[in-house]
N, C-alpha and C. Protein backbone atom coordinates (compact mmCIF):
# COMPACT_ATOMS: atom_id res chain seq x y z
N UNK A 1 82.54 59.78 43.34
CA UNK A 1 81.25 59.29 42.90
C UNK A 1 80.77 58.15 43.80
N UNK A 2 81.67 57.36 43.83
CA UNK A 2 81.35 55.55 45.35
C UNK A 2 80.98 56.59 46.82
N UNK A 3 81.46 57.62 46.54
CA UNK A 3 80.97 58.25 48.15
C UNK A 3 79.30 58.31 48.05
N UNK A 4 79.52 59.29 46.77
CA UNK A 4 77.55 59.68 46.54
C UNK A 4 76.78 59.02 46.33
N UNK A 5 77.08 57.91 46.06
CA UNK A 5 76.52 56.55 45.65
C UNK A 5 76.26 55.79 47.11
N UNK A 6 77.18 55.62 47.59
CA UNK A 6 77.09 55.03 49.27
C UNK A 6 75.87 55.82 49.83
N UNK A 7 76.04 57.00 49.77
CA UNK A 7 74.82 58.03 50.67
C UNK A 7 73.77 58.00 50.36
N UNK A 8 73.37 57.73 48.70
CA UNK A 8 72.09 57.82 48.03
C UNK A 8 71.52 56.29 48.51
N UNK A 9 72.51 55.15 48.52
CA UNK A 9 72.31 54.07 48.81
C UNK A 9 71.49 53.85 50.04
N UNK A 10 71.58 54.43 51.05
CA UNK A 10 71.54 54.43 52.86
C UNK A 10 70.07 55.46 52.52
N UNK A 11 70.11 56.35 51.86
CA UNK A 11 68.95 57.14 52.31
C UNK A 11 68.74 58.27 51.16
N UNK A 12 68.01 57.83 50.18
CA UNK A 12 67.72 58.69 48.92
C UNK A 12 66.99 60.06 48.85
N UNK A 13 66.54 60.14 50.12
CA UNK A 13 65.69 61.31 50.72
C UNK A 13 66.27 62.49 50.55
N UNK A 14 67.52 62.22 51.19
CA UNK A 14 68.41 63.82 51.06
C UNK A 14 68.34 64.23 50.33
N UNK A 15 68.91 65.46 50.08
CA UNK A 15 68.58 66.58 49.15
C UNK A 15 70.21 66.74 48.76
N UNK A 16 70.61 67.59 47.43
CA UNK A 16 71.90 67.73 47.42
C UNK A 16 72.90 68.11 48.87
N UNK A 17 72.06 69.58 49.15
CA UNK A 17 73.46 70.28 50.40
C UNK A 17 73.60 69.06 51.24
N UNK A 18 73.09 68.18 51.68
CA UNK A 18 73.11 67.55 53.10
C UNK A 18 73.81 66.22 52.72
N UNK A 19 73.68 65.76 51.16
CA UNK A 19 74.60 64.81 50.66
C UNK A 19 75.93 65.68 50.70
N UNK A 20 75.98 67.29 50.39
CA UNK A 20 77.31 67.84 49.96
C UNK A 20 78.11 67.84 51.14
N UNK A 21 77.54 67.61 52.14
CA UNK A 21 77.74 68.03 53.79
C UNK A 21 78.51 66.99 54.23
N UNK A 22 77.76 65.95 53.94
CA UNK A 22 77.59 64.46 54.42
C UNK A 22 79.28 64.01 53.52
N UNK A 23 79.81 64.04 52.43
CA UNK A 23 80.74 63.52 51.39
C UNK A 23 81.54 64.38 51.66
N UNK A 24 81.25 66.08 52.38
CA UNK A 24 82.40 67.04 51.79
C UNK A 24 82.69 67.47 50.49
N UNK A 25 81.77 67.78 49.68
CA UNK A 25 81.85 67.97 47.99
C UNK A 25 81.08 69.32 47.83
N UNK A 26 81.68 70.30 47.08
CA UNK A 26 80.92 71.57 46.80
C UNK A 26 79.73 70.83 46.47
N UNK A 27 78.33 71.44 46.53
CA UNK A 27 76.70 71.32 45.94
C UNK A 27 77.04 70.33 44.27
N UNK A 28 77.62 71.88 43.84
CA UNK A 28 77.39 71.68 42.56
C UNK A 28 78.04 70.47 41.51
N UNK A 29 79.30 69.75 42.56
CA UNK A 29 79.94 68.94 42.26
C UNK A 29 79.27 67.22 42.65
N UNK A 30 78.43 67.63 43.61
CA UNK A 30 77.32 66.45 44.17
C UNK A 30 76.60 66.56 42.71
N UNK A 31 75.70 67.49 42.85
CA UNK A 31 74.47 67.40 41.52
C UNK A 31 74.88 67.11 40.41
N UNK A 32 76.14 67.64 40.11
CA UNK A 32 76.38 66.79 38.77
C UNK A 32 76.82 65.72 38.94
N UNK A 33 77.32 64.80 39.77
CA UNK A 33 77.39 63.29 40.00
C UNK A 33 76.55 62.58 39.86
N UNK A 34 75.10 63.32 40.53
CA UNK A 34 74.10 62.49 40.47
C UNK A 34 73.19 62.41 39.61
N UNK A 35 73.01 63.62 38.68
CA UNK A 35 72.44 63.84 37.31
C UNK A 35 73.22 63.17 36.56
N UNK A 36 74.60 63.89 36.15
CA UNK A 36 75.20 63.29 35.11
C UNK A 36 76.13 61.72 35.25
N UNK A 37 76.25 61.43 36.07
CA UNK A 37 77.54 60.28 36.22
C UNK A 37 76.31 59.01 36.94
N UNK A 38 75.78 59.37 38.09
CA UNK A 38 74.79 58.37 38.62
C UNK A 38 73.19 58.19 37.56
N UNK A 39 72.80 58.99 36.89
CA UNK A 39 71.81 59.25 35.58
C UNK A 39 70.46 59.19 36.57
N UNK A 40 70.64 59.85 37.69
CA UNK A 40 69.24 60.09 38.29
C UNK A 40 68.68 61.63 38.48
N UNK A 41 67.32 62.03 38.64
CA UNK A 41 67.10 62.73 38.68
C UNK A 41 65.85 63.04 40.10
N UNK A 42 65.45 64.13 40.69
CA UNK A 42 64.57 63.75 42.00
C UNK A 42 62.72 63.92 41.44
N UNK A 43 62.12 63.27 42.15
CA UNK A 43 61.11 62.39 41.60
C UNK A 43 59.96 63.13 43.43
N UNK A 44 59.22 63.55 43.48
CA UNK A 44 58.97 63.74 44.57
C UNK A 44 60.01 64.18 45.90
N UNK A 45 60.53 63.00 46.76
CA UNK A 45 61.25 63.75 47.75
C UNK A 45 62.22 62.42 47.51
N UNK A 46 62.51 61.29 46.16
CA UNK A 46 63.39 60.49 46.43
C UNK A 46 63.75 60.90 45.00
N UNK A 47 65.32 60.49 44.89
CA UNK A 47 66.46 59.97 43.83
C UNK A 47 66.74 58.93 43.32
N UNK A 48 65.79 59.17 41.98
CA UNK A 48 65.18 57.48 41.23
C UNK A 48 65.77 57.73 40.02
N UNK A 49 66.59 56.22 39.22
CA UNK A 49 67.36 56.71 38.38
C UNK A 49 66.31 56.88 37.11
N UNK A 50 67.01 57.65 36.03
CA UNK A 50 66.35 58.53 35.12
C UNK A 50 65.72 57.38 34.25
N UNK A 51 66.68 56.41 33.82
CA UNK A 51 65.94 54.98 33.02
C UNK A 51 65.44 53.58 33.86
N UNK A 52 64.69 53.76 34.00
CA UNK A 52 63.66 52.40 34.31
C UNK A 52 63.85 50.99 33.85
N UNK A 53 65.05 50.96 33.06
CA UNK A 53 64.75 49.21 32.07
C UNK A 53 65.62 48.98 33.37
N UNK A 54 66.28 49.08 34.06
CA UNK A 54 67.08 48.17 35.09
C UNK A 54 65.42 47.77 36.24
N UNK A 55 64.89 48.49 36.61
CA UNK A 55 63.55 47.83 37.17
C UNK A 55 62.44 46.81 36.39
N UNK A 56 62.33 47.52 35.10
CA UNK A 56 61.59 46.75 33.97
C UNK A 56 62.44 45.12 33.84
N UNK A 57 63.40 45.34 33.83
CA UNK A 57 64.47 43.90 33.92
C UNK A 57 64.27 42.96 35.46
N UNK A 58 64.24 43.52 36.18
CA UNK A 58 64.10 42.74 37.25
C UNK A 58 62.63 42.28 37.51
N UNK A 59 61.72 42.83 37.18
CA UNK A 59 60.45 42.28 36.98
C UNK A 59 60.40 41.16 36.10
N UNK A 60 61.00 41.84 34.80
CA UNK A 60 60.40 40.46 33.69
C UNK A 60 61.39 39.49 34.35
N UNK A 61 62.54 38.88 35.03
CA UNK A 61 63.12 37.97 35.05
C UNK A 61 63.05 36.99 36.22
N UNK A 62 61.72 37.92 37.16
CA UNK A 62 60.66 37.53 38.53
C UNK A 62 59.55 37.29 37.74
N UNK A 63 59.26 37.47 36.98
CA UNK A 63 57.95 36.71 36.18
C UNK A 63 56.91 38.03 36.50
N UNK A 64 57.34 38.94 36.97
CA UNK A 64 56.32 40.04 37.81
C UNK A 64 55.33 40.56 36.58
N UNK A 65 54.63 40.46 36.57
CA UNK A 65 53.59 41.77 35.02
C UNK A 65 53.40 42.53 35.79
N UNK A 66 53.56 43.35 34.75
CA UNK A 66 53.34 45.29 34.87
C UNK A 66 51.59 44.90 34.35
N UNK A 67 51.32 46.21 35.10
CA UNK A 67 50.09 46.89 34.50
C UNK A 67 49.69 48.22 33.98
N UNK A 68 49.54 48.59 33.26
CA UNK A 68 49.55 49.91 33.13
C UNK A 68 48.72 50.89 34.10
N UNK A 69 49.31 51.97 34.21
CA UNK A 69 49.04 52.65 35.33
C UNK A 69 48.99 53.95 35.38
N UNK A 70 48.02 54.89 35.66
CA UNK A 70 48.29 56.66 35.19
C UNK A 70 49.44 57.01 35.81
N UNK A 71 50.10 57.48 36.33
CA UNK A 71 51.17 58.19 37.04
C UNK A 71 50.63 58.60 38.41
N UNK A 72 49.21 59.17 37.92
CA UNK A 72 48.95 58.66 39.91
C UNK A 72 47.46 59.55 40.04
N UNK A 73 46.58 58.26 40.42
CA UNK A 73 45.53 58.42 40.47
C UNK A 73 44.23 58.03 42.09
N UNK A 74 44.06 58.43 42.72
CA UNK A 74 43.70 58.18 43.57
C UNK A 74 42.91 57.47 44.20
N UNK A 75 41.94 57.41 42.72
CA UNK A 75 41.06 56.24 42.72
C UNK A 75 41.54 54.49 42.75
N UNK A 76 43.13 54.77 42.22
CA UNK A 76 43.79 53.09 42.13
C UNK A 76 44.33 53.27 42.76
N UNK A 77 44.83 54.42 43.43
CA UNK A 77 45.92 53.52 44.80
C UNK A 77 45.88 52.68 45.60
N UNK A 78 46.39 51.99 46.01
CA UNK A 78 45.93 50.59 47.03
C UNK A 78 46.58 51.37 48.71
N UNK A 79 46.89 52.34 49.01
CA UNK A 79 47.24 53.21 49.71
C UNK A 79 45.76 53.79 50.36
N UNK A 80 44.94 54.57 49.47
CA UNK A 80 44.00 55.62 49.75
C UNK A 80 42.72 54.65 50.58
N UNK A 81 42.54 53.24 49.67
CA UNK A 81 41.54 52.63 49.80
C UNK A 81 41.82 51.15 50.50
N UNK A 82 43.13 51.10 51.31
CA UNK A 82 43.38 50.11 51.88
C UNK A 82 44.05 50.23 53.32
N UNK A 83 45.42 50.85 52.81
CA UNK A 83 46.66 50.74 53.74
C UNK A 83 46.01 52.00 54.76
N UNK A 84 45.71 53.44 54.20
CA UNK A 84 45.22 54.54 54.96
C UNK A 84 43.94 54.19 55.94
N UNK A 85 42.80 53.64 55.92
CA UNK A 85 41.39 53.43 56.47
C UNK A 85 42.09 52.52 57.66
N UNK A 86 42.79 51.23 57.21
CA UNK A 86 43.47 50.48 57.86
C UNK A 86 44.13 51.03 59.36
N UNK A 87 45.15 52.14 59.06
CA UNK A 87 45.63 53.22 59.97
C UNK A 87 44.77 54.15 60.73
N UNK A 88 44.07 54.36 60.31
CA UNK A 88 43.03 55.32 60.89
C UNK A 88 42.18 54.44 62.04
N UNK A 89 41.85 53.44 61.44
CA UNK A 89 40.86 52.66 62.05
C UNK A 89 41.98 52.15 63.73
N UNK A 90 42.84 51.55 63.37
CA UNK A 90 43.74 51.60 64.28
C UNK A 90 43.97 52.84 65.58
N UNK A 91 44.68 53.71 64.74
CA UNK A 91 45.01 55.02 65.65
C UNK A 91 44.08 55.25 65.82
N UNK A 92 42.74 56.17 65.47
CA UNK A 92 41.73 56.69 65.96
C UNK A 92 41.41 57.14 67.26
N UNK A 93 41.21 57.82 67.65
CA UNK A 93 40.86 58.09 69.51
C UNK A 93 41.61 57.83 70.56
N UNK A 94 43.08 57.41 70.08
CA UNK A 94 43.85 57.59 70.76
C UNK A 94 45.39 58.60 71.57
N UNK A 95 45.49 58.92 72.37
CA UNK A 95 46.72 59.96 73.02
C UNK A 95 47.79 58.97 72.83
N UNK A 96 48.89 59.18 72.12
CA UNK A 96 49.87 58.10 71.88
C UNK A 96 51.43 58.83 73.14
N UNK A 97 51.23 60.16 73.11
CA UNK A 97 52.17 61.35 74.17
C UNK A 97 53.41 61.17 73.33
N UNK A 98 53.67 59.73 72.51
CA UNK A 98 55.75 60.16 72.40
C UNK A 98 55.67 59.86 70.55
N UNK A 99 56.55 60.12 70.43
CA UNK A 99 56.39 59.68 68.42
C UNK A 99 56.54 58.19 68.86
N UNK A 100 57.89 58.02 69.84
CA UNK A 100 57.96 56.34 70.04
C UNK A 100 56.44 55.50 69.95
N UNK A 101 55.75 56.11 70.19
CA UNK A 101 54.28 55.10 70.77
C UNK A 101 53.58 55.39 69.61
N UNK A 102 53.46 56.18 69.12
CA UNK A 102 52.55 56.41 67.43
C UNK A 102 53.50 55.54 66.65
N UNK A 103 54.93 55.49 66.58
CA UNK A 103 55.75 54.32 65.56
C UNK A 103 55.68 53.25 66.40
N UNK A 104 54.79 52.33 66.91
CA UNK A 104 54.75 51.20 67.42
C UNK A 104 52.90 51.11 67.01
N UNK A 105 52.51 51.70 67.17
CA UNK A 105 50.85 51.82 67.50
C UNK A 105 50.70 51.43 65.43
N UNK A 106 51.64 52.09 65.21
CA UNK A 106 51.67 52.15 63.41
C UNK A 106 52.14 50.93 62.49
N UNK A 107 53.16 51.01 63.60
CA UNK A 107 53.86 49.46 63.63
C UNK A 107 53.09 48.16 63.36
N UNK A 108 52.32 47.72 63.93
CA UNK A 108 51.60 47.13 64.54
C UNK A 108 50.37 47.05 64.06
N UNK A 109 49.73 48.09 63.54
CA UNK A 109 49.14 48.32 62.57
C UNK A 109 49.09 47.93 60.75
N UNK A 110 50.49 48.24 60.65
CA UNK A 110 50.92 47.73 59.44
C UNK A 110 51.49 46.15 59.99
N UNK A 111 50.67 45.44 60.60
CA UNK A 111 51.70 43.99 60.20
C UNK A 111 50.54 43.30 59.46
N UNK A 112 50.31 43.50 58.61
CA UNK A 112 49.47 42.82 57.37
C UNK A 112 49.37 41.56 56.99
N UNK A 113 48.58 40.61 57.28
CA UNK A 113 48.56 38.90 57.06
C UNK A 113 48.13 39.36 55.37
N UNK A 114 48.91 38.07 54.46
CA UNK A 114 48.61 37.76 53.72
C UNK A 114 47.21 37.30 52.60
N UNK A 115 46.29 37.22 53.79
CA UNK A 115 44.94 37.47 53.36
C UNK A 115 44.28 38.59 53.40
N UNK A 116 44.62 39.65 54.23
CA UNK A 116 44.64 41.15 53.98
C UNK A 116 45.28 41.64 52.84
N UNK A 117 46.57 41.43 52.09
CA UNK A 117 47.15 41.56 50.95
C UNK A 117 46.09 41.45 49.82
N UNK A 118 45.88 39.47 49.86
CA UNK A 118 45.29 39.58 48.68
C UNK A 118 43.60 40.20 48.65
N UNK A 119 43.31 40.14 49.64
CA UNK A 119 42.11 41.40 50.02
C UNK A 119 41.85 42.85 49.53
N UNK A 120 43.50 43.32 49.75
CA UNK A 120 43.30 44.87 48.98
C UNK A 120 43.73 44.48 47.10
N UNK A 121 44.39 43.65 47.10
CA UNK A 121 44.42 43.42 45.74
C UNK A 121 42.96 43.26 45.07
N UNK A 122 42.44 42.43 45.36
CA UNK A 122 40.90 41.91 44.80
C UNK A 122 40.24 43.19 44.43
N UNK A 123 40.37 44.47 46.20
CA UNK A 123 39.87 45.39 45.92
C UNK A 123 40.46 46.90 45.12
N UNK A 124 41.72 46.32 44.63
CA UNK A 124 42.68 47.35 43.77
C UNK A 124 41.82 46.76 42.58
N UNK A 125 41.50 45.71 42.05
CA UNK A 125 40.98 45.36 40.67
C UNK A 125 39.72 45.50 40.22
N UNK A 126 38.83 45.49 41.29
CA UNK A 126 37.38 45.85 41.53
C UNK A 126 37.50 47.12 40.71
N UNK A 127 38.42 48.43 41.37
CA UNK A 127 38.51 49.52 41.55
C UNK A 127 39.06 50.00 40.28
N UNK A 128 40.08 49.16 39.21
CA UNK A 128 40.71 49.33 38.23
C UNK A 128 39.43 49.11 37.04
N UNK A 129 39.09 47.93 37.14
CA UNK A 129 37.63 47.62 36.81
C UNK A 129 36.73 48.39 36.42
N UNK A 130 36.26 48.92 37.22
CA UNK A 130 35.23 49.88 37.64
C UNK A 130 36.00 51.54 36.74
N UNK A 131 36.63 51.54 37.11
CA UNK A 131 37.82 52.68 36.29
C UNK A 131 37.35 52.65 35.04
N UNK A 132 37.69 51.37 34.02
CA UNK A 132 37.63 51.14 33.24
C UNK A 132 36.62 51.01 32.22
N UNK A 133 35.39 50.71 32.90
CA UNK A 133 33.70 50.68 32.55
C UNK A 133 33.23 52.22 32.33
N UNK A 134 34.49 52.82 33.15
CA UNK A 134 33.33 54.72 33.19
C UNK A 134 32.63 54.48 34.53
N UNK A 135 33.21 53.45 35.78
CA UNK A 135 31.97 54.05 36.98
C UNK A 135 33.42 54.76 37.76
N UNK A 136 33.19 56.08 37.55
CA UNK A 136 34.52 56.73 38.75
C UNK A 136 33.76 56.68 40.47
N UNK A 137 33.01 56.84 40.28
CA UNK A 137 31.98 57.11 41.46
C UNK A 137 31.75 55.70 42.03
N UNK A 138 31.61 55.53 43.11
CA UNK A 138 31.39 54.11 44.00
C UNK A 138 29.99 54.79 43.78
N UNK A 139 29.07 53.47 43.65
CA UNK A 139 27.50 53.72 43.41
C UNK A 139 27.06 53.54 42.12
N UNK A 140 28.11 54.14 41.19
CA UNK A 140 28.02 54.28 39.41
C UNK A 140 27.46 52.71 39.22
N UNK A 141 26.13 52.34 38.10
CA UNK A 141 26.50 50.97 38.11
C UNK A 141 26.19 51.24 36.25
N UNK A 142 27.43 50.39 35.80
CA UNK A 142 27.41 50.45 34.41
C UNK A 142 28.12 48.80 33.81
């Protein structure tokens, strides 16, 4: 189990065979480690454990507040309407030739000052806001 645990640790991405590969453990002896003994289950393309109060705990004891949140909405992501335009605006019109030079160009891109932060925040709440009134539509005025 400290093996599958080590691997999930380093890189949660994998998939069972390549953890089974990676440890030497039949499939089926991985998946039940990590379902039943580790209590996670896969979530998109990562291995997030099945109960949440160990995250819910580390928030409340950082003072962090939750907000409530749909499960995933496009209109609140701080991704769609921040971090993405951000990237684009960057890369745009450029021949980068190697992945090396697009992960530097990206790089570089993402180094985000702190007044850019609280910038997309302001505009995550605008947006939550606005959610909340009934304007889904940028333009809506209610």
């Amino acid at each position: 189990m400290a093996f599958v645990k080590a691997v999930l640790d380093r890189d949660q991405r994998l998939n069972v065979r390549l953890i089974a590969e990676e440890v030497g453990l039949p499939k089926m002896d991985v998946h039940r480690i990590i379902t039943e003994d580790l209590h996670m289950r896969k979530i998109c393309v990562k291995l997030v454990p099945k109960n949440l109060s160990d995250v819910w705990e580390f928030l409340a004891q950082n003072n962090i507040t939750m907000l409530p949140h749909p499960p995933y909405s496009p209109d609140l992501a701080p991704c769609d309407f921040f971090l993405f335009p951000k990237l684009k605006t960057h890369l745009k019109g450029y021949h980068f030739g190697t992945v090396e030079n697009v992960q530097a160009a990206a790089t570089s891109a993402l180094n985000i000052s702190s007044e850019d932060f609280l910038h997309c925040y302001e505009e995550w709440q605008q947006c939550w806001n606005r959610c909340i009134r009934g304007a889904y539509f940028e333009g809506d005025k209610l």
